[in-house]
C-alpha atoms as a PDB file:
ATOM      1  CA  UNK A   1     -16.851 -19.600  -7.224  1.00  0.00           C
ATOM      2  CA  UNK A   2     -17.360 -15.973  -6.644  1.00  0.00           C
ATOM      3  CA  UNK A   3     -14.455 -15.794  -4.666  1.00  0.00           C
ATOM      4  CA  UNK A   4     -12.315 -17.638  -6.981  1.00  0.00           C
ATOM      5  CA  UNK A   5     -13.172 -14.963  -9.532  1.00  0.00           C
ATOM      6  CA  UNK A   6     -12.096 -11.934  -7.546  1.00  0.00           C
ATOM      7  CA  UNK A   7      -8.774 -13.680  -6.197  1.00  0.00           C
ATOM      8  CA  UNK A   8      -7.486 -14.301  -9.134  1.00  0.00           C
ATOM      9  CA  UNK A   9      -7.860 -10.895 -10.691  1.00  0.00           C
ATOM     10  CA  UNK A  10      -6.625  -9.337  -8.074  1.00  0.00           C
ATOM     11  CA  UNK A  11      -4.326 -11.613  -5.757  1.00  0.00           C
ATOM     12  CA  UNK A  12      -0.586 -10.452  -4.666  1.00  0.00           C
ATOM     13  CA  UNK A  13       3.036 -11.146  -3.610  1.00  0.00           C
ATOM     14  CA  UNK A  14       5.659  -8.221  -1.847  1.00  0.00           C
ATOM     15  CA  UNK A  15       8.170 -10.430  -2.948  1.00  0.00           C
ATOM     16  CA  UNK A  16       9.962  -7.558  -5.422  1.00  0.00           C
ATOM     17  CA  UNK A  17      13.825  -6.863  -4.194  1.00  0.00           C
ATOM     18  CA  UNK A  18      14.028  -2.910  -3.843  1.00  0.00           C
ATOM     19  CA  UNK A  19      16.126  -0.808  -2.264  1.00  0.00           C
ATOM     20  CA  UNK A  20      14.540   0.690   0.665  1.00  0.00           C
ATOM     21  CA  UNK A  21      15.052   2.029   3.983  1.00  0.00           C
ATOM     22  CA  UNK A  22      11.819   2.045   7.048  1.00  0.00           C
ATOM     23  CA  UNK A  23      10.635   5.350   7.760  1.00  0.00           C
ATOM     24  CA  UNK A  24      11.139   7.027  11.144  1.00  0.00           C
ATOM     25  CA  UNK A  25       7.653   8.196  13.049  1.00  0.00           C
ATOM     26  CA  UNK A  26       7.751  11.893  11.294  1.00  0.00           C
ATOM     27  CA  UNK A  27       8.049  10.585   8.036  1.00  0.00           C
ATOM     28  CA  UNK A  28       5.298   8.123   8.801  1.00  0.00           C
ATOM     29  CA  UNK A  29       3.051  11.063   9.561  1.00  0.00           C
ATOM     30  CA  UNK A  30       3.948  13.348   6.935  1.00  0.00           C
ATOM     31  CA  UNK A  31       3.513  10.270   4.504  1.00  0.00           C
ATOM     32  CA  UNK A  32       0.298   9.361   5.645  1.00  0.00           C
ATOM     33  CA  UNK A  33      -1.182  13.377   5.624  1.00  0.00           C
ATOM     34  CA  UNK A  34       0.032  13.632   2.399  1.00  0.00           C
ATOM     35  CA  UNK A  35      -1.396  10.745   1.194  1.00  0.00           C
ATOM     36  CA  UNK A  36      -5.106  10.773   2.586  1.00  0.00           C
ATOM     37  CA  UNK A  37      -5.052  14.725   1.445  1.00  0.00           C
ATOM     38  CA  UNK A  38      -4.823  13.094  -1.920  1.00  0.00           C
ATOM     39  CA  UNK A  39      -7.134  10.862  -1.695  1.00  0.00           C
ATOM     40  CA  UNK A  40      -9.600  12.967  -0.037  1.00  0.00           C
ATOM     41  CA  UNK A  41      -9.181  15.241  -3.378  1.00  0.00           C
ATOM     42  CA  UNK A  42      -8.853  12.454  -5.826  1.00  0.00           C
ATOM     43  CA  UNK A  43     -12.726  12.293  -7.831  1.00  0.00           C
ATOM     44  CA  UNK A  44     -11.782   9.942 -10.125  1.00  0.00           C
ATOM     45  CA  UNK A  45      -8.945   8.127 -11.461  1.00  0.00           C
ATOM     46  CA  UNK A  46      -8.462   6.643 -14.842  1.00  0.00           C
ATOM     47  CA  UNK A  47      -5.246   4.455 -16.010  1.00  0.00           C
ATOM     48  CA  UNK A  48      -4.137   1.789 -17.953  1.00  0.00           C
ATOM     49  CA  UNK A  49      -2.780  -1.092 -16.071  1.00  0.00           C
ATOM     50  CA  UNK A  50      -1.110  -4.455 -16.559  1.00  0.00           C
ATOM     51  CA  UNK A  51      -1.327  -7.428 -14.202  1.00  0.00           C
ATOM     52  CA  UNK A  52       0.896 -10.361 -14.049  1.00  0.00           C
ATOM     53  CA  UNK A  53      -0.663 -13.109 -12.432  1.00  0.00           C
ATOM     54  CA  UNK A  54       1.857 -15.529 -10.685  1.00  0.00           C
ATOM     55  CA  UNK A  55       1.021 -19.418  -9.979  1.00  0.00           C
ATOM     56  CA  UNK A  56       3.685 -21.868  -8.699  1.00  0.00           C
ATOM     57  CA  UNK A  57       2.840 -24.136 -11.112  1.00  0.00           C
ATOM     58  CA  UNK A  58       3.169 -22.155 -14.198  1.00  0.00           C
ATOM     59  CA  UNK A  59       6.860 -21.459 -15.818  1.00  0.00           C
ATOM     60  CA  UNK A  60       5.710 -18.328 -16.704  1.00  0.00           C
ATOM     61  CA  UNK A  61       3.502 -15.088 -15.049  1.00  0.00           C
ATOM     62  CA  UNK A  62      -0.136 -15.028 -16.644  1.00  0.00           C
ATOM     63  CA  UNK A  63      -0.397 -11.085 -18.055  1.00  0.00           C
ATOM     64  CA  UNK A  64      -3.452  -9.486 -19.162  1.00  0.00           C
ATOM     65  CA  UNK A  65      -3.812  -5.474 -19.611  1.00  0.00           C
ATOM     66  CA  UNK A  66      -6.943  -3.195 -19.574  1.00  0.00           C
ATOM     67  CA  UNK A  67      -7.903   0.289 -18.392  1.00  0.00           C
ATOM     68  CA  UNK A  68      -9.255   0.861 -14.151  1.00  0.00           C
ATOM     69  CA  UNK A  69     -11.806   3.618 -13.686  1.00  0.00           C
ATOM     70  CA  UNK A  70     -12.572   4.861 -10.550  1.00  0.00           C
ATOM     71  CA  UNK A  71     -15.543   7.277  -9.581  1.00  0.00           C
ATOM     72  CA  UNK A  72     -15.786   8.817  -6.151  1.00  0.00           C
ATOM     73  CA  UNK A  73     -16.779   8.024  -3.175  1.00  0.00           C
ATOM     74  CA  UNK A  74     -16.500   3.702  -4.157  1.00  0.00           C
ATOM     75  CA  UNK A  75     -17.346   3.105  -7.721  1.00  0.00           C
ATOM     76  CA  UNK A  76     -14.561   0.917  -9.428  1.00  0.00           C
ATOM     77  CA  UNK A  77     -14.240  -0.757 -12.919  1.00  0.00           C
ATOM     78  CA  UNK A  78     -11.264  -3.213 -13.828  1.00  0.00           C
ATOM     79  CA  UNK A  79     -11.635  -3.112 -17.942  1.00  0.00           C
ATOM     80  CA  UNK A  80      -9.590  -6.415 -18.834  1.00  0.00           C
ATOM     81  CA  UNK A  81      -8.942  -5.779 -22.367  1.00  0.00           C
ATOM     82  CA  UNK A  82      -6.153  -8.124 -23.423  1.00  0.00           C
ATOM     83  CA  UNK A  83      -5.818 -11.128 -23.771  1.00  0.00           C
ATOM     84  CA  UNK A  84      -9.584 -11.296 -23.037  1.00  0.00           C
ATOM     85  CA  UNK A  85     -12.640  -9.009 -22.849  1.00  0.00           C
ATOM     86  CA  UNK A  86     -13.685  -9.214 -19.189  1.00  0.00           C
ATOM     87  CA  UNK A  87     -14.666  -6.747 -16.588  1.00  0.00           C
ATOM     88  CA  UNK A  88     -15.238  -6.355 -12.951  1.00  0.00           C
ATOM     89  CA  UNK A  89     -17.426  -3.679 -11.852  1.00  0.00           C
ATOM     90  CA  UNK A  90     -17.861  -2.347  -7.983  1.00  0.00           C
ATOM     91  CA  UNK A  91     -20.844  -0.286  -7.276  1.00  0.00           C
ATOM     92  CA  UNK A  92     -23.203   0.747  -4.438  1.00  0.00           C
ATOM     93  CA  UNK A  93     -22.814  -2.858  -2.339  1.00  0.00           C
ATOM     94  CA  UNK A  94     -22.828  -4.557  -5.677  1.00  0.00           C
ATOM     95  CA  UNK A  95     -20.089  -6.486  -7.808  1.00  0.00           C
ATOM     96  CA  UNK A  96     -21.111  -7.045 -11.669  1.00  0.00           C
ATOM     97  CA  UNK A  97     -18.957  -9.208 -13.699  1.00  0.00           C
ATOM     98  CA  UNK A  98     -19.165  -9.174 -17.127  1.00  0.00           C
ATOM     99  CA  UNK A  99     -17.429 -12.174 -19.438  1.00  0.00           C
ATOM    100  CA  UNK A 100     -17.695 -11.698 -22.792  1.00  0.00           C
ATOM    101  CA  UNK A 101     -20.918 -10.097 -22.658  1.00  0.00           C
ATOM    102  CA  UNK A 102     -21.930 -12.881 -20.206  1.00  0.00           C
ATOM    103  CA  UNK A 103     -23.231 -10.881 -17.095  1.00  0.00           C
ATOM    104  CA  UNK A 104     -23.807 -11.745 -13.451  1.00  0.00           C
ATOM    105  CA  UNK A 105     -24.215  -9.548 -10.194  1.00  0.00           C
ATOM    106  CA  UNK A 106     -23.355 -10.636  -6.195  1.00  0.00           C
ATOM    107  CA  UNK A 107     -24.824  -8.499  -3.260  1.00  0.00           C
ATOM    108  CA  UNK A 108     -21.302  -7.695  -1.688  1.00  0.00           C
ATOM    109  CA  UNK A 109     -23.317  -6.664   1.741  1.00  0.00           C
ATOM    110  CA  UNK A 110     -24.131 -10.299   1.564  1.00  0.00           C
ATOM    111  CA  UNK A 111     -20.900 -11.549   2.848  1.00  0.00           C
ATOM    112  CA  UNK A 112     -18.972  -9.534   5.892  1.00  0.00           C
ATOM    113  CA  UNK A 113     -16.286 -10.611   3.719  1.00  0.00           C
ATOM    114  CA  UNK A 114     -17.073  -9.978   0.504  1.00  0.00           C
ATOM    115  CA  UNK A 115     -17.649  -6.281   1.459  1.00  0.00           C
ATOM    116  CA  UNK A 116     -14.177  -6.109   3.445  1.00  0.00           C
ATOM    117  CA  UNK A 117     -12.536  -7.313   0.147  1.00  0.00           C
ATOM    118  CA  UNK A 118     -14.814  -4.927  -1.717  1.00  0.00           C
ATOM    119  CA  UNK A 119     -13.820  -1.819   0.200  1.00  0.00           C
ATOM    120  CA  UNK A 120      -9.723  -2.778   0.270  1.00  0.00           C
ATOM    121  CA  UNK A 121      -9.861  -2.553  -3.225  1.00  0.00           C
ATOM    122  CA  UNK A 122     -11.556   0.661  -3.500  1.00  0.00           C
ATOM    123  CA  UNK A 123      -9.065   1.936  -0.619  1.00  0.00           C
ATOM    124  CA  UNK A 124      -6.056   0.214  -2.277  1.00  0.00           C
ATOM    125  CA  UNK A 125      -6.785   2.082  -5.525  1.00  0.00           C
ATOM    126  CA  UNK A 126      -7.019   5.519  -3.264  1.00  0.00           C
ATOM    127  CA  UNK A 127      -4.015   4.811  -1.401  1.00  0.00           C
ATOM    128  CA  UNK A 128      -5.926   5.313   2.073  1.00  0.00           C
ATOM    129  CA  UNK A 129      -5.502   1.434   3.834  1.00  0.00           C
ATOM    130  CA  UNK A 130      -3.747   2.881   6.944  1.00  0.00           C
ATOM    131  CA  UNK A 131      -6.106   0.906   9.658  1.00  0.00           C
ATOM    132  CA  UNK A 132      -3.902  -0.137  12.234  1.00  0.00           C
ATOM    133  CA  UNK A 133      -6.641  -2.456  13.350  1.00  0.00           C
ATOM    134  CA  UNK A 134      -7.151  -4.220  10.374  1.00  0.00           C
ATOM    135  CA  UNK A 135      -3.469  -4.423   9.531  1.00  0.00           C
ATOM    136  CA  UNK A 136       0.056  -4.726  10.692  1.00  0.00           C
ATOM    137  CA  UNK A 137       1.724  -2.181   8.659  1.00  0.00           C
ATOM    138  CA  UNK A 138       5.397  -1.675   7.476  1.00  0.00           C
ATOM    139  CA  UNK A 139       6.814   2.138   5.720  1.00  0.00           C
ATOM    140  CA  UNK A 140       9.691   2.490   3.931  1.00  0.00           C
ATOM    141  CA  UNK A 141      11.347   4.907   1.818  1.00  0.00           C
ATOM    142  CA  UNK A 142      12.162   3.300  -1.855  1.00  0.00           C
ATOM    143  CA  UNK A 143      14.411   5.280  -4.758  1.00  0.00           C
ATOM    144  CA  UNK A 144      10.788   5.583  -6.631  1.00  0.00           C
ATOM    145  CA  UNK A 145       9.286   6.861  -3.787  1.00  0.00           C
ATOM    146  CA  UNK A 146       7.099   5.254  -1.103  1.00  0.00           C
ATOM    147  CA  UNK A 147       6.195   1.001  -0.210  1.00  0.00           C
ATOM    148  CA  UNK A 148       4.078   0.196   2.744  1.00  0.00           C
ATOM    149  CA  UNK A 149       3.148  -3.298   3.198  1.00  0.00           C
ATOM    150  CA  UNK A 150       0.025  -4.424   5.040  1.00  0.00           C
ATOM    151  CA  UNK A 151      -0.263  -7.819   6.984  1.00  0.00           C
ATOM    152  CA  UNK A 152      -3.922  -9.051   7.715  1.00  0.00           C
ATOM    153  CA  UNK A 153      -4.593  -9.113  10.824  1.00  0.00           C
ATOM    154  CA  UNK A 154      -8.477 -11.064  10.594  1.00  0.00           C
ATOM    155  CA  UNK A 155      -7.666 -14.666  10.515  1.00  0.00           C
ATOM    156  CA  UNK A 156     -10.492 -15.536   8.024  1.00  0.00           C
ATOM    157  CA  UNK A 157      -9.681 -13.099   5.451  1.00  0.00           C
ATOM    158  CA  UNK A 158      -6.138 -13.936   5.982  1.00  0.00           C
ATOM    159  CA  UNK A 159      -7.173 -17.648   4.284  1.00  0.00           C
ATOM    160  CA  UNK A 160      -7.288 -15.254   1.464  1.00  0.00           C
ATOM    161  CA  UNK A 161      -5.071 -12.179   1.302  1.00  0.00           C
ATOM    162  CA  UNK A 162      -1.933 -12.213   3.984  1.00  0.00           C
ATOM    163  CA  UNK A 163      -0.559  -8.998   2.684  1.00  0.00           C
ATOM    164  CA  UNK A 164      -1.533  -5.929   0.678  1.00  0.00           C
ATOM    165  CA  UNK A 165       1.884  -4.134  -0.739  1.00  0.00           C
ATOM    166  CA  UNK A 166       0.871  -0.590  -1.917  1.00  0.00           C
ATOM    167  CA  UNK A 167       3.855   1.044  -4.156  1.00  0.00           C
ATOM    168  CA  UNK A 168       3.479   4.924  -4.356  1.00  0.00           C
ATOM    169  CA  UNK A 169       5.127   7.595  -6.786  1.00  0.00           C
ATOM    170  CA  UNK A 170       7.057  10.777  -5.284  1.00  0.00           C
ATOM    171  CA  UNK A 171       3.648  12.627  -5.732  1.00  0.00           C
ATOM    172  CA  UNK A 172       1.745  10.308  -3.516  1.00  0.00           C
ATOM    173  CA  UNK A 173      -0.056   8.419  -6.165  1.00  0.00           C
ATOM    174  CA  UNK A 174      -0.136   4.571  -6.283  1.00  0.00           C
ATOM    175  CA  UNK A 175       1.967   3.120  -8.435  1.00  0.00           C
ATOM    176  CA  UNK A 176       1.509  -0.583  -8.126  1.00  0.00           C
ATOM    177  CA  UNK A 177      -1.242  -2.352  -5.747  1.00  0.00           C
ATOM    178  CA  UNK A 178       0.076  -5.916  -4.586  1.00  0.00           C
ATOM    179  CA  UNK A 179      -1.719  -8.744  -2.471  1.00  0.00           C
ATOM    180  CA  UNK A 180       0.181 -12.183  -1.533  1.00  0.00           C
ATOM    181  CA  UNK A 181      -2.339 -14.818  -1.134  1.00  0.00           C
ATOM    182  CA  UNK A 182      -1.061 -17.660   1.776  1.00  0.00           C
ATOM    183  CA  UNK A 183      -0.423 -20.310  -0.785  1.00  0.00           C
ATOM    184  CA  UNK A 184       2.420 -17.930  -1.959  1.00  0.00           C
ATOM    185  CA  UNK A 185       0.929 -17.099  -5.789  1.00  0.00           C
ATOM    186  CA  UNK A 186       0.540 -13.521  -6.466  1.00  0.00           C
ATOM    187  CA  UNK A 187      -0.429 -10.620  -8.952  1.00  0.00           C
ATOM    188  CA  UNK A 188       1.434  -7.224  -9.708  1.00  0.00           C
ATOM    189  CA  UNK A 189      -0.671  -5.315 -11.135  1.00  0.00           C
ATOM    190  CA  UNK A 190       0.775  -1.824 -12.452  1.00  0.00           C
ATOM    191  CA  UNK A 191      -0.942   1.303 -13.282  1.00  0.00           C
ATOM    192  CA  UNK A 192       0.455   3.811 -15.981  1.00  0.00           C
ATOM    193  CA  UNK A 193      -1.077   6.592 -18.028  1.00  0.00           C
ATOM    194  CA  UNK A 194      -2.658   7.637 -14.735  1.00  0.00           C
ATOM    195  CA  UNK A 195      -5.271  11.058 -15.119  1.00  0.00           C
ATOM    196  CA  UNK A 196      -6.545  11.906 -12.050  1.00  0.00           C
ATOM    197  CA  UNK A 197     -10.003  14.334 -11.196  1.00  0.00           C
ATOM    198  CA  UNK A 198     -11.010  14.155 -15.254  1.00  0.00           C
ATOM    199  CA  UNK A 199     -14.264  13.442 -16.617  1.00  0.00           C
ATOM    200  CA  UNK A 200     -15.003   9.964 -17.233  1.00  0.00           C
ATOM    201  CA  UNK A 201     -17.981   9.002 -19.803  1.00  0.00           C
ATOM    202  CA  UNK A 202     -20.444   7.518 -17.593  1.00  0.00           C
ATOM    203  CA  UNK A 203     -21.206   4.773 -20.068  1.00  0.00           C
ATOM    204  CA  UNK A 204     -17.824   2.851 -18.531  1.00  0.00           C
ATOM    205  CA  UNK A 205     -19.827   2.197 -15.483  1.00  0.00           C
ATOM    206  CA  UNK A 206     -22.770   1.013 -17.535  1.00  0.00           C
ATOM    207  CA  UNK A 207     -24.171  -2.892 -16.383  1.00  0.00           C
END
């Protein structure tokens, strides 16, 4: 049940039609530096974002909308605030979920994959996935800026998440984070109104 929670938050397809070329080896490195310099100096990170949720059996995407904060070195919050209150809170080996004001906690450390999930997300929000044993990974060059897609390579989590697609702006910041579960359903979930290194009221990360 647990798990069903978390993948349907968060679960993705790379199935978006851009145009977009594969980086060469230089720009792969220069991409990557530039990247994991801004994550190394990114504190915090708060944005609104909106997630549409796709299942093959529905006609149309599910979309809900809330606000992410994110607290260096791993703390994350997804604030669902529309069409329902609901919020998913990563913290110190911890996941808190809280439903309408109906709360529960897992041990993340309890699961070997639990805490992989647990730690992509925090990465995926950061930018910094680039794990070449983990993943087989993919760089292009888009109009907007940057796409590198991420194939699992761990055959268990893979029952879960195939693919990670991270979308990045032209200043190295991640636009859109994308996973594509086998089955073929997905999530898009898009970040806007993004503030990096501000202060964020502590009270968000309250459980």
């Amino acid at each position: 049940m647990k798990y069903t929670i978390l993948f349907l938050i968060f679960t993705v397809s790379a199935g978006s039609i851009r145009a977009q070329r594969s980086m060469d080896a230089s720009e792969i490195q220069l991409f990557k530096q530039a990247v994991q310099q801004k994550a190394a100096n990114t504190t915090s990170i708060l944005s609104d974002f909106t997630q549409y949720k796709h299942l093959d059996f529905l006609e149309n995407d599910i979309v809900s909308a809330g606000v992410l904060a994110f607290k260096a070195p791993e703390t994350v919050k997804w604030g669902y605030q529309s069409p329902f209150t609901y919020s998913v809170l990563f913290e110190n080996g911890k996941l808190f979920i809280d439903d309408e004001g109906k709360k529960s906690d897992v041990k993340v450390g309890g699961s070997p994959l639990f805490k992989e999930l647990s730690e992509l997300i925090v990465k995926s929000v950061r930018g910094d996935m680039f794990d070449a044993n983990k993943f087989t990974i993919r760089y292009f060059k888009t109009k907007q800026g940057y796409e590198v897609e991420l194939d699992t390579k761990d055959p268990d989590f893979k029952k879960y998440i195939a693919q990670f697609v991270l979308t990045f702006n032209t200043a190295y910041s991640v636009h859109e984070v994308k996973m594509m579960e086998p089955s073929g359903d997905f999530t898009r979930i898009v970040f806007t109104n993004r503030k990096d290194n501000i202060p964020i009221d502590e009270k968000i990360f309250m459980h």
